[in-house]
Protein backbone atom coordinates (compact mmCIF):
# COMPACT_ATOMS: atom_id res chain seq x y z
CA UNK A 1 -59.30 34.93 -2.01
CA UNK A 2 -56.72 33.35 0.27
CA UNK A 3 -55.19 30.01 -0.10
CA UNK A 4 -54.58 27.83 3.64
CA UNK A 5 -51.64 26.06 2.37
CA UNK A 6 -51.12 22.57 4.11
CA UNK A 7 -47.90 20.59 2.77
CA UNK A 8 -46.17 21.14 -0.28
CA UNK A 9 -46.76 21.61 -4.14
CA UNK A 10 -45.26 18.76 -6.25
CA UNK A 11 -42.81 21.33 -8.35
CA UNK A 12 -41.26 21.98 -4.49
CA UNK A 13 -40.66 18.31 -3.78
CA UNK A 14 -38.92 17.66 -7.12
CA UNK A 15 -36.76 20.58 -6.58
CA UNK A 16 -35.95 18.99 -3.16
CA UNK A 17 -35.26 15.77 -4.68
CA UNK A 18 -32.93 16.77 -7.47
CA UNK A 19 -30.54 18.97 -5.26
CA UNK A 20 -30.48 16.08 -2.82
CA UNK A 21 -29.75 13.78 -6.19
CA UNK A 22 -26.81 16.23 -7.00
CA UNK A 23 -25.30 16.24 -3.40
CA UNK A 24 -25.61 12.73 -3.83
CA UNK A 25 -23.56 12.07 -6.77
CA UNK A 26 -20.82 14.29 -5.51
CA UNK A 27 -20.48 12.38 -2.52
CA UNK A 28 -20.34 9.06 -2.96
CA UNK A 29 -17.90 8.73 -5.76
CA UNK A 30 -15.50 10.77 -3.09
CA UNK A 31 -16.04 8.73 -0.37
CA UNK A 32 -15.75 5.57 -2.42
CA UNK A 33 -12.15 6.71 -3.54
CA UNK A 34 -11.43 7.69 0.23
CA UNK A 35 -12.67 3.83 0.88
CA UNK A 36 -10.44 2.56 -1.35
CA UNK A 37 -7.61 4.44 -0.38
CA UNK A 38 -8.07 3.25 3.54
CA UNK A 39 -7.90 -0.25 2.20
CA UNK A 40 -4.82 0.18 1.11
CA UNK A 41 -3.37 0.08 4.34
CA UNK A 42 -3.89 -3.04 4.68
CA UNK A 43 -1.86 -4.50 1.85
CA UNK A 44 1.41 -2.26 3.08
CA UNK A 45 1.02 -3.73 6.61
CA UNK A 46 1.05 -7.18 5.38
CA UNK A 47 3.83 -6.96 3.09
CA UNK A 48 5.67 -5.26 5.85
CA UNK A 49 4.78 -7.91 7.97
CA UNK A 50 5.80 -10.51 5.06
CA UNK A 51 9.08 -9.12 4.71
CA UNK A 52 9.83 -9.42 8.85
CA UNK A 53 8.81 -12.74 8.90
CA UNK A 54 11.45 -13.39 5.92
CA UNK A 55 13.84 -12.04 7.92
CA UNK A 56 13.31 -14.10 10.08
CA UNK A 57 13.09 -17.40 8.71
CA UNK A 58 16.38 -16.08 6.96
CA UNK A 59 18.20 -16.12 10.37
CA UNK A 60 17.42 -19.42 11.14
CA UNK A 61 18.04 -20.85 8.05
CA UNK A 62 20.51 -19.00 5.68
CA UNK A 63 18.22 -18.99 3.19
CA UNK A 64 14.43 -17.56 2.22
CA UNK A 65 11.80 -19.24 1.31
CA UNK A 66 8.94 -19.32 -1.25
CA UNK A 67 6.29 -20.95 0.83
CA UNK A 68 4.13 -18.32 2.32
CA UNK A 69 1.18 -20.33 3.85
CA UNK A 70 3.51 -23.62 4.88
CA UNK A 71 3.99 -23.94 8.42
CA UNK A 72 7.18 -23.40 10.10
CA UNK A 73 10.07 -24.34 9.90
CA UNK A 74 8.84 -25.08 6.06
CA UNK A 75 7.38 -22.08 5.38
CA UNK A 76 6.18 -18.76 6.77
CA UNK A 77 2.81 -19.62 7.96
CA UNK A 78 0.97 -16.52 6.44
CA UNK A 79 -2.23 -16.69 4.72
CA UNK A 80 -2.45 -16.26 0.64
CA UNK A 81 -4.92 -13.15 1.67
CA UNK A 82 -5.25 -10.16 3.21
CA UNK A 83 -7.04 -9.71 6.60
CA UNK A 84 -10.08 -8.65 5.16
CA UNK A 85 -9.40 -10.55 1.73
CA UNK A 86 -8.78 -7.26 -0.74
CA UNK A 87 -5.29 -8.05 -1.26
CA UNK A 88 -4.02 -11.48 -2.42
CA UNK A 89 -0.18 -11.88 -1.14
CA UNK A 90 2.51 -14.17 -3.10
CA UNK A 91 6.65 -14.53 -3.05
CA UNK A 92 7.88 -14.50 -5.99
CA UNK A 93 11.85 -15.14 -6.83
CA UNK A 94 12.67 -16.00 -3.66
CA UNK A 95 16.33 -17.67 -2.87
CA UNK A 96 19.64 -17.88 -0.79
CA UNK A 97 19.95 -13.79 -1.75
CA UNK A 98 16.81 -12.18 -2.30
CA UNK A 99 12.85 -12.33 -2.26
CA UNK A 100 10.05 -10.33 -3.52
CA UNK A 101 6.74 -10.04 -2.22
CA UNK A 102 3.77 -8.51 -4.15
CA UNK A 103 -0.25 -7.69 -2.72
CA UNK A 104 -2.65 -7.53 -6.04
CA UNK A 105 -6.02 -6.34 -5.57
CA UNK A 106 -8.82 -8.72 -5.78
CA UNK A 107 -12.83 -8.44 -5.33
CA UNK A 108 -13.99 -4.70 -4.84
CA UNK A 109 -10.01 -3.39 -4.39
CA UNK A 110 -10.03 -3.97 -8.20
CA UNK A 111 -11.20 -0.59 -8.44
CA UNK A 112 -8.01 1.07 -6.96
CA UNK A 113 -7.21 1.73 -10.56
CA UNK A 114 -3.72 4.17 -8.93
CA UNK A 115 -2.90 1.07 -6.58
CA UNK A 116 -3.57 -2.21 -8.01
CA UNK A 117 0.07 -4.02 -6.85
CA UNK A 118 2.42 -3.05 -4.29
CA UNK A 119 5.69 -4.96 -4.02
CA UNK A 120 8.62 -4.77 -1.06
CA UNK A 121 11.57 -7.23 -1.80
CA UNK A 122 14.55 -7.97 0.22
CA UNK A 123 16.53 -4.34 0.26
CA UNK A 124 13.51 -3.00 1.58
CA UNK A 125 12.33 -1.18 -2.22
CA UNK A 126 9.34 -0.25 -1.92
CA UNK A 127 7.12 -0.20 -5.38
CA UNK A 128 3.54 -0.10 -6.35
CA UNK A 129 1.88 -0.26 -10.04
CA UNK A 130 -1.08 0.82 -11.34
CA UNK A 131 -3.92 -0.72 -13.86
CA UNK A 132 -2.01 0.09 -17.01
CA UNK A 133 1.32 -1.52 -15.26
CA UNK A 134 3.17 2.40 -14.51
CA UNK A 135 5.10 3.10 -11.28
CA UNK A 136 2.93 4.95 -9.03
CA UNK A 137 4.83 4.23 -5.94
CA UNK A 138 4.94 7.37 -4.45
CA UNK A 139 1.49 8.04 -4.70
CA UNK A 140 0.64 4.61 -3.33
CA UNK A 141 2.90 3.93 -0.81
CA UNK A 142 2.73 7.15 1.09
C-alpha cells in the first residue's frame, strides 16, 4: 500500500529545529563579540577627541584642566559619556604638565572583558586594561 505524504513527520521537524538551534548558538556569541568590538570605537574617538580639546585649552591658558563637562573657558565642555553612553570619560591628574584621560565601560560594554579601560594622557601613550587590570593595549587599541 502507498502512503500520499502531505507535510512532515514530527522526528523531521525536530531535526530541523535542533540544527537551526546549533547554527544558532554559534552565531550569536560571534556576533555579540564583533558588537562589542565595534563599540569600541567609540571610546578611542572620544579620548582622541578629549586629548585635542586639552590641547587646546592648554594654548590658551598654560595650563590643563580637570573639568571635563564645565564650559569654556572653565572647562572643556565635553560630556561625562560617550555618544551612545557605553563609555564613561574622566581626567584624572591633570596639571600645569600633564593629564590623563581614561573611557571605562559601563551598561552592556561591561562585557568587553579584553577592553574594559582605555587611557591616552598628555605624550600621546596610548593604554588599555582589561577585567583583571592587565595591559591589553595592543589588542585594544588597534
Amino acid at each position: 500500500m502507498r502512503w500520499n505524504s502531505r507535510g512532515f513527520t514530527l522526528i523531521e521537524l525536530m531535526i530541523v529545529v535542533l540544527v537551526v538551534a546549533v547554527l544558532a548558538s554559534i552565531a550569536v556569541p560571534s556576533y555579540r563579540q564583533y558588537v562589542l568590538r565595534s563599540h569600541r570605537t567609540e571610546a578611542k574617538a572620544a579620548l582622541l577627541n578629549v586629548a585635542a580639546a586639552q590641547e587646546k585649552f592648554y594654548l590658551q591658558n598654560n595650563t590643563y584642566t580637570t573639568a571635563l563637562t564645565a564650559a569654556p573657558p572653565a572647562g572643556l565642555g565635553i560630556a561625562a559619556t560617550t555618544s551612545n553612553g557605553y563609555y564613561n570619560i574622566a581626567i584624572g591628574g591633570a596639571n600645569a604638565a600633564t593629564f590623563s584621560v581614561t573611557a571605562t565601560a559601563t551598561g552592556t560594554q561591561t562585557e568587553d572583558t579584553a577592553c574594559a579601560s582605555f587611557t591616552i594622557d598628555a605624550l600621546g601613550v596610548k593604554s588599555a586594561k582589561n577585567k583583571g587590570n592587565s595591559d591589553n593595549s595592543a589588542a585594544c587599541w588597534n
